[in-house]
Each structure stands twice: as structure tokens, then as C-alpha cells.
PDB file of N, CA and C in Angstrom:
ATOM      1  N   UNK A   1     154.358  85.199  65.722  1.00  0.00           N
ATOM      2  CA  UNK A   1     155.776  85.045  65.965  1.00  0.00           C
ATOM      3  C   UNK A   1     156.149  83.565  65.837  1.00  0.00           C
ATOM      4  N   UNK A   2     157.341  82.924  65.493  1.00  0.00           N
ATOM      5  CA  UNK A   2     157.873  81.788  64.737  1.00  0.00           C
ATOM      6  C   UNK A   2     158.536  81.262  65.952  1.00  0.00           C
ATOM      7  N   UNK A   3     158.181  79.780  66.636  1.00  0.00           N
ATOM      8  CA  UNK A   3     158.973  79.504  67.567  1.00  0.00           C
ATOM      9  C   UNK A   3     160.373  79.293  66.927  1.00  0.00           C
ATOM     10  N   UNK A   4     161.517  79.517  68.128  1.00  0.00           N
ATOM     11  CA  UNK A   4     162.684  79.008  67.234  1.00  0.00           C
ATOM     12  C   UNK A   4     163.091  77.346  67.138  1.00  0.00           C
ATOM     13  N   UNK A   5     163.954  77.231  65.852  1.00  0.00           N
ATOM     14  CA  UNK A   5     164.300  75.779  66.120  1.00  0.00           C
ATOM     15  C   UNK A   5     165.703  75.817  66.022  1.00  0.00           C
ATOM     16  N   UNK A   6     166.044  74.484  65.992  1.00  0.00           N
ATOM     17  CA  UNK A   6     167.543  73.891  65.825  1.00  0.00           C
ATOM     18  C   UNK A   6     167.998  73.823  64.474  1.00  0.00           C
ATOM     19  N   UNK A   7     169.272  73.308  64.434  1.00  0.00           N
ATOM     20  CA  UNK A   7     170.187  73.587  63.073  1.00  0.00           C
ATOM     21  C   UNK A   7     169.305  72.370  62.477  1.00  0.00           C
ATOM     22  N   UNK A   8     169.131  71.179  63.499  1.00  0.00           N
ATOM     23  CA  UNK A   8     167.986  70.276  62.652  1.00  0.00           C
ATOM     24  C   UNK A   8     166.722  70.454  61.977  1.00  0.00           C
ATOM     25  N   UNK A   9     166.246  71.637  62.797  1.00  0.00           N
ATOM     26  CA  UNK A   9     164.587  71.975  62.128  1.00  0.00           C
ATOM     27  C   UNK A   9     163.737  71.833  63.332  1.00  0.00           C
ATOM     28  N   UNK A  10     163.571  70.967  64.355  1.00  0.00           N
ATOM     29  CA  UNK A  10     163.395  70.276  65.539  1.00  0.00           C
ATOM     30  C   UNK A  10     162.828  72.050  66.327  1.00  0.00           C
ATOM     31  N   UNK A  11     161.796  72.716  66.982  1.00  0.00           N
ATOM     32  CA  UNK A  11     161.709  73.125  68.104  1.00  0.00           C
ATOM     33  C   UNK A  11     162.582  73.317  68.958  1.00  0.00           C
ATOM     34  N   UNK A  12     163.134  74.290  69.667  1.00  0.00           N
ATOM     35  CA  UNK A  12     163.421  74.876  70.838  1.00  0.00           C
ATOM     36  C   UNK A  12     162.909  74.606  71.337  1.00  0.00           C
ATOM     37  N   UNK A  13     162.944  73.465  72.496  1.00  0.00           N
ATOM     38  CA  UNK A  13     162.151  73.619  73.973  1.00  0.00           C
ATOM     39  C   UNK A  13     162.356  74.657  74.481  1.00  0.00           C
ATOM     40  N   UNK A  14     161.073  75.729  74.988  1.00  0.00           N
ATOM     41  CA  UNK A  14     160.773  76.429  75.791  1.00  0.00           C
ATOM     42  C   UNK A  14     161.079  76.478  76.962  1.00  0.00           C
ATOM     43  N   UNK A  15     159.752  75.104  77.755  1.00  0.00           N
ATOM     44  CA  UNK A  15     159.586  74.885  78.962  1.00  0.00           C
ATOM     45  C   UNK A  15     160.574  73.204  79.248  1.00  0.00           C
ATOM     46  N   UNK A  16     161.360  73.968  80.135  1.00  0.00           N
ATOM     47  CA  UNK A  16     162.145  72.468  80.382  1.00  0.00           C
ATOM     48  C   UNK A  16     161.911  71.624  81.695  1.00  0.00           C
ATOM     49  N   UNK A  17     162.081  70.576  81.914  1.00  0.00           N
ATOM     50  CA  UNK A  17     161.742  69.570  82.958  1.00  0.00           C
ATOM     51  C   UNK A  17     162.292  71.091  84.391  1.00  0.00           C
ATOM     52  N   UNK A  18     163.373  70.758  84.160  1.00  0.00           N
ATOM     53  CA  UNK A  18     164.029  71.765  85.097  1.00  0.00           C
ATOM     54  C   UNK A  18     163.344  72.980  85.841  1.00  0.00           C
ATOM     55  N   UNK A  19     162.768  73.332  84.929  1.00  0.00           N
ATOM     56  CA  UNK A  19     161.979  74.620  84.766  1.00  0.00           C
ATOM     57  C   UNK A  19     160.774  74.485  86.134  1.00  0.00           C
ATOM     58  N   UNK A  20     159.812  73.668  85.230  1.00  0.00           N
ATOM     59  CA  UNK A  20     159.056  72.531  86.208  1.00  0.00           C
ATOM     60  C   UNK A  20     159.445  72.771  87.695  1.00  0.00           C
ATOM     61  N   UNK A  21     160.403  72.075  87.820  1.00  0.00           N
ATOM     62  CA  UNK A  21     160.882  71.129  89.359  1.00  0.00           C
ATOM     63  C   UNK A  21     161.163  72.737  89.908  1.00  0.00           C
ATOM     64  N   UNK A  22     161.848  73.557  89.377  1.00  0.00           N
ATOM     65  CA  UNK A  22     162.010  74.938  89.854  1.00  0.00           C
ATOM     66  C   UNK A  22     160.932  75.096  90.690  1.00  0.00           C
ATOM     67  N   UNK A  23     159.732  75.353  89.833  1.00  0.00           N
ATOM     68  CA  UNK A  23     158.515  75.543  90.271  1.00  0.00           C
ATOM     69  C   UNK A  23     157.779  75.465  91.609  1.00  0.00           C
ATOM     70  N   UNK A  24     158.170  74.358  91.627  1.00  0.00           N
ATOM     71  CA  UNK A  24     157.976  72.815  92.906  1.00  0.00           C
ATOM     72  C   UNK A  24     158.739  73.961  94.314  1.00  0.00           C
ATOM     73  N   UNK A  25     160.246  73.647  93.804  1.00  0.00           N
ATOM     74  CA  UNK A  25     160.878  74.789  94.522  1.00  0.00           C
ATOM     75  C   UNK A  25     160.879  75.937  95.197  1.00  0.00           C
ATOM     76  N   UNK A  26     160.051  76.409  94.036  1.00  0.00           N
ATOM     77  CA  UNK A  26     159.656  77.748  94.344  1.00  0.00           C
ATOM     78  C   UNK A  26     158.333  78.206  95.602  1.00  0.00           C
ATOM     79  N   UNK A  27     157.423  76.969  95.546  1.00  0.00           N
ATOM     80  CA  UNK A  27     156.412  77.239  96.183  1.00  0.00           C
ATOM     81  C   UNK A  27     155.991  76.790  97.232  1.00  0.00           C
ATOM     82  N   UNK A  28     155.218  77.365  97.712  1.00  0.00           N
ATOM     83  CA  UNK A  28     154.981  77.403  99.582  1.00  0.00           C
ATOM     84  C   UNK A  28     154.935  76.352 100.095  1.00  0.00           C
ATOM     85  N   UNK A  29     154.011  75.240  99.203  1.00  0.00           N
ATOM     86  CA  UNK A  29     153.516  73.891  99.739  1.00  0.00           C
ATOM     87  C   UNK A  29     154.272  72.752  98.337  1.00  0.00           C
ATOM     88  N   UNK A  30     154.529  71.859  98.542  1.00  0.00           N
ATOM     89  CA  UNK A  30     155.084  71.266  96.918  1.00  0.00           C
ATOM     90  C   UNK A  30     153.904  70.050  96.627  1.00  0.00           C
ATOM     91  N   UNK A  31     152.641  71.284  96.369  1.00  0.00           N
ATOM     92  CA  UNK A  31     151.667  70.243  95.624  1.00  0.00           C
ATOM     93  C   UNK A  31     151.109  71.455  95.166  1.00  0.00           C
ATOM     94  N   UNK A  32     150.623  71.199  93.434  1.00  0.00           N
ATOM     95  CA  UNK A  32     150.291  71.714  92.378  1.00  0.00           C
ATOM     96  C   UNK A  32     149.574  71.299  91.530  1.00  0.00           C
ATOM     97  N   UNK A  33     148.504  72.093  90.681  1.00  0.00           N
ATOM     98  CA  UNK A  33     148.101  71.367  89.745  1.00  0.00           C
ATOM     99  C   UNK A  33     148.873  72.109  88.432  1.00  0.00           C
ATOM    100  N   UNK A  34     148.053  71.591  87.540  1.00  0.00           N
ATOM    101  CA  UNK A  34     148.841  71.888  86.114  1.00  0.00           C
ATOM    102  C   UNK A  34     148.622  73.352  85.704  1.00  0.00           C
ATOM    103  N   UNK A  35     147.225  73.840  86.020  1.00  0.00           N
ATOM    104  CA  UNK A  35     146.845  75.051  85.909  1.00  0.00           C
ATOM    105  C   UNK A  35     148.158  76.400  86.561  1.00  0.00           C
ATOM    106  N   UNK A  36     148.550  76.029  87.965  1.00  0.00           N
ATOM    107  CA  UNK A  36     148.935  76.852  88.618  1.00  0.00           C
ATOM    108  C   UNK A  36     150.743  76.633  87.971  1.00  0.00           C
ATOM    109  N   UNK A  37     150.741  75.456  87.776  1.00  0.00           N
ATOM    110  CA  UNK A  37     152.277  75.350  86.852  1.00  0.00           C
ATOM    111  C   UNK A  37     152.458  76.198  85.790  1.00  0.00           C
ATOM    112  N   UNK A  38     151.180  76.232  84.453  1.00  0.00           N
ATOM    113  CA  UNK A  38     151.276  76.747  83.245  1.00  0.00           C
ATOM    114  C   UNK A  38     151.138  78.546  83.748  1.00  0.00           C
ATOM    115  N   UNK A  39     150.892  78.738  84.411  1.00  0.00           N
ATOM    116  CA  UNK A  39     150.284  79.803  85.146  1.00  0.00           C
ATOM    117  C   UNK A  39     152.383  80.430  85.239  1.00  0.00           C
ATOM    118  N   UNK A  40     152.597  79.862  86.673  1.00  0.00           N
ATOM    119  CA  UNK A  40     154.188  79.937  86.665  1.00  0.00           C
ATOM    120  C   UNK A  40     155.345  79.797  86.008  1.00  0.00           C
ATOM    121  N   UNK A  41     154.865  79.308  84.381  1.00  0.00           N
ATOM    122  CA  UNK A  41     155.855  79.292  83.616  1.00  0.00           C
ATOM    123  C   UNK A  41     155.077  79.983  82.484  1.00  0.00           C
ATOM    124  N   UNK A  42     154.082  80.647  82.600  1.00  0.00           N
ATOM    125  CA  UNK A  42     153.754  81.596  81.557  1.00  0.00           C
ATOM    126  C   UNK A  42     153.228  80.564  79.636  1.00  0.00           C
ATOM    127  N   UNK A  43     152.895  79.592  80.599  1.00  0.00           N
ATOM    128  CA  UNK A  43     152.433  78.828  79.186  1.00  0.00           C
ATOM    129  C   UNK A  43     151.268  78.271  78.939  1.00  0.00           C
ATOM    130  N   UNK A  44     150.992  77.491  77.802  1.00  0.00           N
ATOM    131  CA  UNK A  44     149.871  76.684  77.938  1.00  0.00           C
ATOM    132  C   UNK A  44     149.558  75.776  79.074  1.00  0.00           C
ATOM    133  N   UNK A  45     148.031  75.340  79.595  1.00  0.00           N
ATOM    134  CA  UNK A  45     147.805  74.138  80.298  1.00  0.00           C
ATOM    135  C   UNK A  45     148.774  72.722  79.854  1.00  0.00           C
ATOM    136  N   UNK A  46     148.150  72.576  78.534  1.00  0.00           N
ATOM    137  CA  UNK A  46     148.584  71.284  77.934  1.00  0.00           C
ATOM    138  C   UNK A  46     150.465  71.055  77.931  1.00  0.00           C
ATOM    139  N   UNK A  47     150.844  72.119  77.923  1.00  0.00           N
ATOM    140  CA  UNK A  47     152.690  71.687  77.920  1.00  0.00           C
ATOM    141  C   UNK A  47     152.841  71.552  79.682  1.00  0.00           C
ATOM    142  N   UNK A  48     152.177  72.473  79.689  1.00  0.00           N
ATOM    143  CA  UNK A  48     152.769  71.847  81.828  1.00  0.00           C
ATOM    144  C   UNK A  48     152.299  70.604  82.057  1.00  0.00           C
ATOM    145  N   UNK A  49     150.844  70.297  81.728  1.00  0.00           N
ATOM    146  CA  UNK A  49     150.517  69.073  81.974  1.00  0.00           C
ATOM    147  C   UNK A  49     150.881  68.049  81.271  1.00  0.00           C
ATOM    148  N   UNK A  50     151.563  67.777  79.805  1.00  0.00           N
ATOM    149  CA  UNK A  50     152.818  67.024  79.329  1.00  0.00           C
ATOM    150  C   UNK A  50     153.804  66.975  80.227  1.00  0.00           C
ATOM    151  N   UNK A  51     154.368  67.965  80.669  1.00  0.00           N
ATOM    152  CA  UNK A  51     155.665  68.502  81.657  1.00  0.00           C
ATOM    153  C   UNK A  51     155.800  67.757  82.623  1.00  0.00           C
ATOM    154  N   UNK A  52     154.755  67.900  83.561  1.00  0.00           N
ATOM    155  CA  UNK A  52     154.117  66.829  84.526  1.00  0.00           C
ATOM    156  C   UNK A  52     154.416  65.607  84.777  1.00  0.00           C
ATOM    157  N   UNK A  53     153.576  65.403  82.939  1.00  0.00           N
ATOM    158  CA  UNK A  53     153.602  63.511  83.439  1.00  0.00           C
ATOM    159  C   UNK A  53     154.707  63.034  83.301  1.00  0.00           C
ATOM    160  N   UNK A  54     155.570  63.931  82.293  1.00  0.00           N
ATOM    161  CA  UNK A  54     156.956  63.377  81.857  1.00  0.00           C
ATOM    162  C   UNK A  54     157.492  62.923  83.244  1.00  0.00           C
ATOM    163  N   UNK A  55     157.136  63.944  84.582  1.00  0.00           N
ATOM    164  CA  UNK A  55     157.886  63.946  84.920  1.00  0.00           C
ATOM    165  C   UNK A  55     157.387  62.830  86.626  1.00  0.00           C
ATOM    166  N   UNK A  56     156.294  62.803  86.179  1.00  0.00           N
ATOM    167  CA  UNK A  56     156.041  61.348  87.280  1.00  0.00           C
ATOM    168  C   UNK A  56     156.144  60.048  86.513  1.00  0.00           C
ATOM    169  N   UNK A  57     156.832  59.995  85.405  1.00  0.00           N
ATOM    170  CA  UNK A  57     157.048  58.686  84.551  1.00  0.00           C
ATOM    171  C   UNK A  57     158.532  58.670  84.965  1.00  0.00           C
ATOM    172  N   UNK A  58     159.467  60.094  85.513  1.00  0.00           N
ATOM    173  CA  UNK A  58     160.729  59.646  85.812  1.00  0.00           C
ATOM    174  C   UNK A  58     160.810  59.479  87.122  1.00  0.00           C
ATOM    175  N   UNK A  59     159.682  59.292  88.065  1.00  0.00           N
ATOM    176  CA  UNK A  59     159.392  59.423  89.442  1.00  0.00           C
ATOM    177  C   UNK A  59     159.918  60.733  90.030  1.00  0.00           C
ATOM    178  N   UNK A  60     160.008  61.492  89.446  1.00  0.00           N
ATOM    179  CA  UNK A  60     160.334  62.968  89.737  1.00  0.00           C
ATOM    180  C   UNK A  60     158.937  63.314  90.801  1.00  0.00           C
ATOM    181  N   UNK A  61     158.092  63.131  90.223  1.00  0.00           N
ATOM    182  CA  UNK A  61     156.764  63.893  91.060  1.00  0.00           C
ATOM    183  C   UNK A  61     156.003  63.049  91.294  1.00  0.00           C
ATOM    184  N   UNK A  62     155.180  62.890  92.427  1.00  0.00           N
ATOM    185  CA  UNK A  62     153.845  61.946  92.207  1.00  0.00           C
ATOM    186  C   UNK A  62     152.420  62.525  91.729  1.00  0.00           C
ATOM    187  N   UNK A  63     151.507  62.182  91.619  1.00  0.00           N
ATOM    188  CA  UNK A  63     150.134  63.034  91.504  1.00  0.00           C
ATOM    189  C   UNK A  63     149.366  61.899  91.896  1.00  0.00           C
ATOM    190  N   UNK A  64     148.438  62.911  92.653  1.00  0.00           N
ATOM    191  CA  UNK A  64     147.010  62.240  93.148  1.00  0.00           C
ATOM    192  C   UNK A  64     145.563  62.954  92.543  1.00  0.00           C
ATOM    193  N   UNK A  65     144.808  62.068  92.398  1.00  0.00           N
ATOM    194  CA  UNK A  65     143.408  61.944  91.992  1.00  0.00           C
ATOM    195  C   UNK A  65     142.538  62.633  93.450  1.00  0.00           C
ATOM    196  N   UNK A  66     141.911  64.322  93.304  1.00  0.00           N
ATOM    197  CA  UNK A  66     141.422  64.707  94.360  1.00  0.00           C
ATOM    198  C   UNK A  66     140.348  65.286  94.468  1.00  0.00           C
ATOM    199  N   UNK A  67     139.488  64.893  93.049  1.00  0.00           N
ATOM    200  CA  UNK A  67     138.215  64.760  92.721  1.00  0.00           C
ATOM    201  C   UNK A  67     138.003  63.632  91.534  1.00  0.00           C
ATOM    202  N   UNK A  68     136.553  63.926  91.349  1.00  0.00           N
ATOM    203  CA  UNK A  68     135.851  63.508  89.788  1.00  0.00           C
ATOM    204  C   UNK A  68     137.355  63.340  88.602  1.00  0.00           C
ATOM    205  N   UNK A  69     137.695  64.820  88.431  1.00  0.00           N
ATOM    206  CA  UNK A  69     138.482  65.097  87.203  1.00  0.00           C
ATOM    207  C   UNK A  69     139.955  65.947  87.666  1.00  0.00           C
ATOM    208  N   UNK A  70     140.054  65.997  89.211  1.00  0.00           N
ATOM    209  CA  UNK A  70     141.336  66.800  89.507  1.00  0.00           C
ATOM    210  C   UNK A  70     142.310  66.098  89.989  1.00  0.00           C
ATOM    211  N   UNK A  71     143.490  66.511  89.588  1.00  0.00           N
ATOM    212  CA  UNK A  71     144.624  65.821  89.994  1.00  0.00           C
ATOM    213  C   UNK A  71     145.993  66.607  90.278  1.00  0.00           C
ATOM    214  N   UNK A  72     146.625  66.584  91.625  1.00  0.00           N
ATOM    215  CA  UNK A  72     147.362  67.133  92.032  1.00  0.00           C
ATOM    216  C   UNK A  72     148.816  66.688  91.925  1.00  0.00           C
ATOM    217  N   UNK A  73     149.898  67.330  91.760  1.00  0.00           N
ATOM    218  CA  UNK A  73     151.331  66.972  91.634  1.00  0.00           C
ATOM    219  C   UNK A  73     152.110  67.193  92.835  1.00  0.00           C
ATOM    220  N   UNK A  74     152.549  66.717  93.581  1.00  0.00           N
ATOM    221  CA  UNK A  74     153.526  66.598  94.219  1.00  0.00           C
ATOM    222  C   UNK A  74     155.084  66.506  93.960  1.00  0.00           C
ATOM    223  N   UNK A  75     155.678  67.079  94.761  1.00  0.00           N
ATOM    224  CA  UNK A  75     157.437  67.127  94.624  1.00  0.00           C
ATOM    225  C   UNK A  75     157.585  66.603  96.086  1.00  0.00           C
ATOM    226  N   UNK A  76     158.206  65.038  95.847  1.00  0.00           N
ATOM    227  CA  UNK A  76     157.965  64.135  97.345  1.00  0.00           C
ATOM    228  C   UNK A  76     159.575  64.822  98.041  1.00  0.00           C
ATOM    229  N   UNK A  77     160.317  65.313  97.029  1.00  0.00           N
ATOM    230  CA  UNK A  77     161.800  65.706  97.705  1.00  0.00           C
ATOM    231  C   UNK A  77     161.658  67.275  98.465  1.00  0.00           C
ATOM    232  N   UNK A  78     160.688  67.552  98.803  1.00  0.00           N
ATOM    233  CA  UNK A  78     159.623  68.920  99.580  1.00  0.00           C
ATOM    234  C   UNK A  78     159.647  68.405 100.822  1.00  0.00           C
ATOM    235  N   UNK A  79     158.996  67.493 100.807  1.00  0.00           N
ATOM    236  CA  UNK A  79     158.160  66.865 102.159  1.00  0.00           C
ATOM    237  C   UNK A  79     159.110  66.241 103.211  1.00  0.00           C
TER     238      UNK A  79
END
């Protein structure tokens, strides 16, 4: 199946920032990893975890380092 695009040619974003922060919203505690995001928006790892960083580069979320190789996201407007 053909993702859709724009009158430019450009991709349809799918998964939007918004979408994301929903997420955050949505859940019991507002710390996440990327797994349980892509999981909740029905997508790949790699676009939630793009999604993510986009979105602790706009200070939207923080993430912490909580092993070797794991790293958790936070929604500090939760807490």
C-alpha cells in the first residue's frame, strides 16, 4: 500500500507531534519508552523514537538514561 502525499509530492505525516503528547496524556504514569509509544500509535520503533527526540529538542519531554542502552521519556507537564 502507497503512503499518501501532498499536492507537492512530500509524505503525509502519519504520526504527529500531537499524537505523541496525546500519548503522554493518555497514560497512567507520564514516563515512556519509545517501544510502548510505537506500540500506542500503532507504528514503527524508529518514527516514535524520531517523534521523541523531536520532541525533547522542543523541551516538550525530557528523557533519562536508565540503563546500559535504555532511555525513558517523560511529559514534565504530568508531574
Amino acid at each position: 500500500m502507497d503512503r499518501e502525499r501532498t499536492e507537492s509530492g512530500q509524505y503525509v505525516e502519519e504520526v504527529t507531534l500531537d499524537a505523541v503528547i496525546d500519548v503522554f496524556e493518555a497514560a497512567d504514569l507520564p514516563v515512556l519508552t519509545a517501544n510502548e509509544v510505537a506500540e500506542a500509535l500503532d507504528c514503527a520503533r524508529p518514527t516514535a523514537y524520531n517523534k521523541l527526540e523531536a520532541l525533547v529538542e522542543q523541551n516538550k519531554l525530557r528523557k533519562k538514561k536508565v540503563g546500559a542502552r535504555a532511555v525513558v521519556y517523560i511529559y514534565p507537564e504530568s508531574i
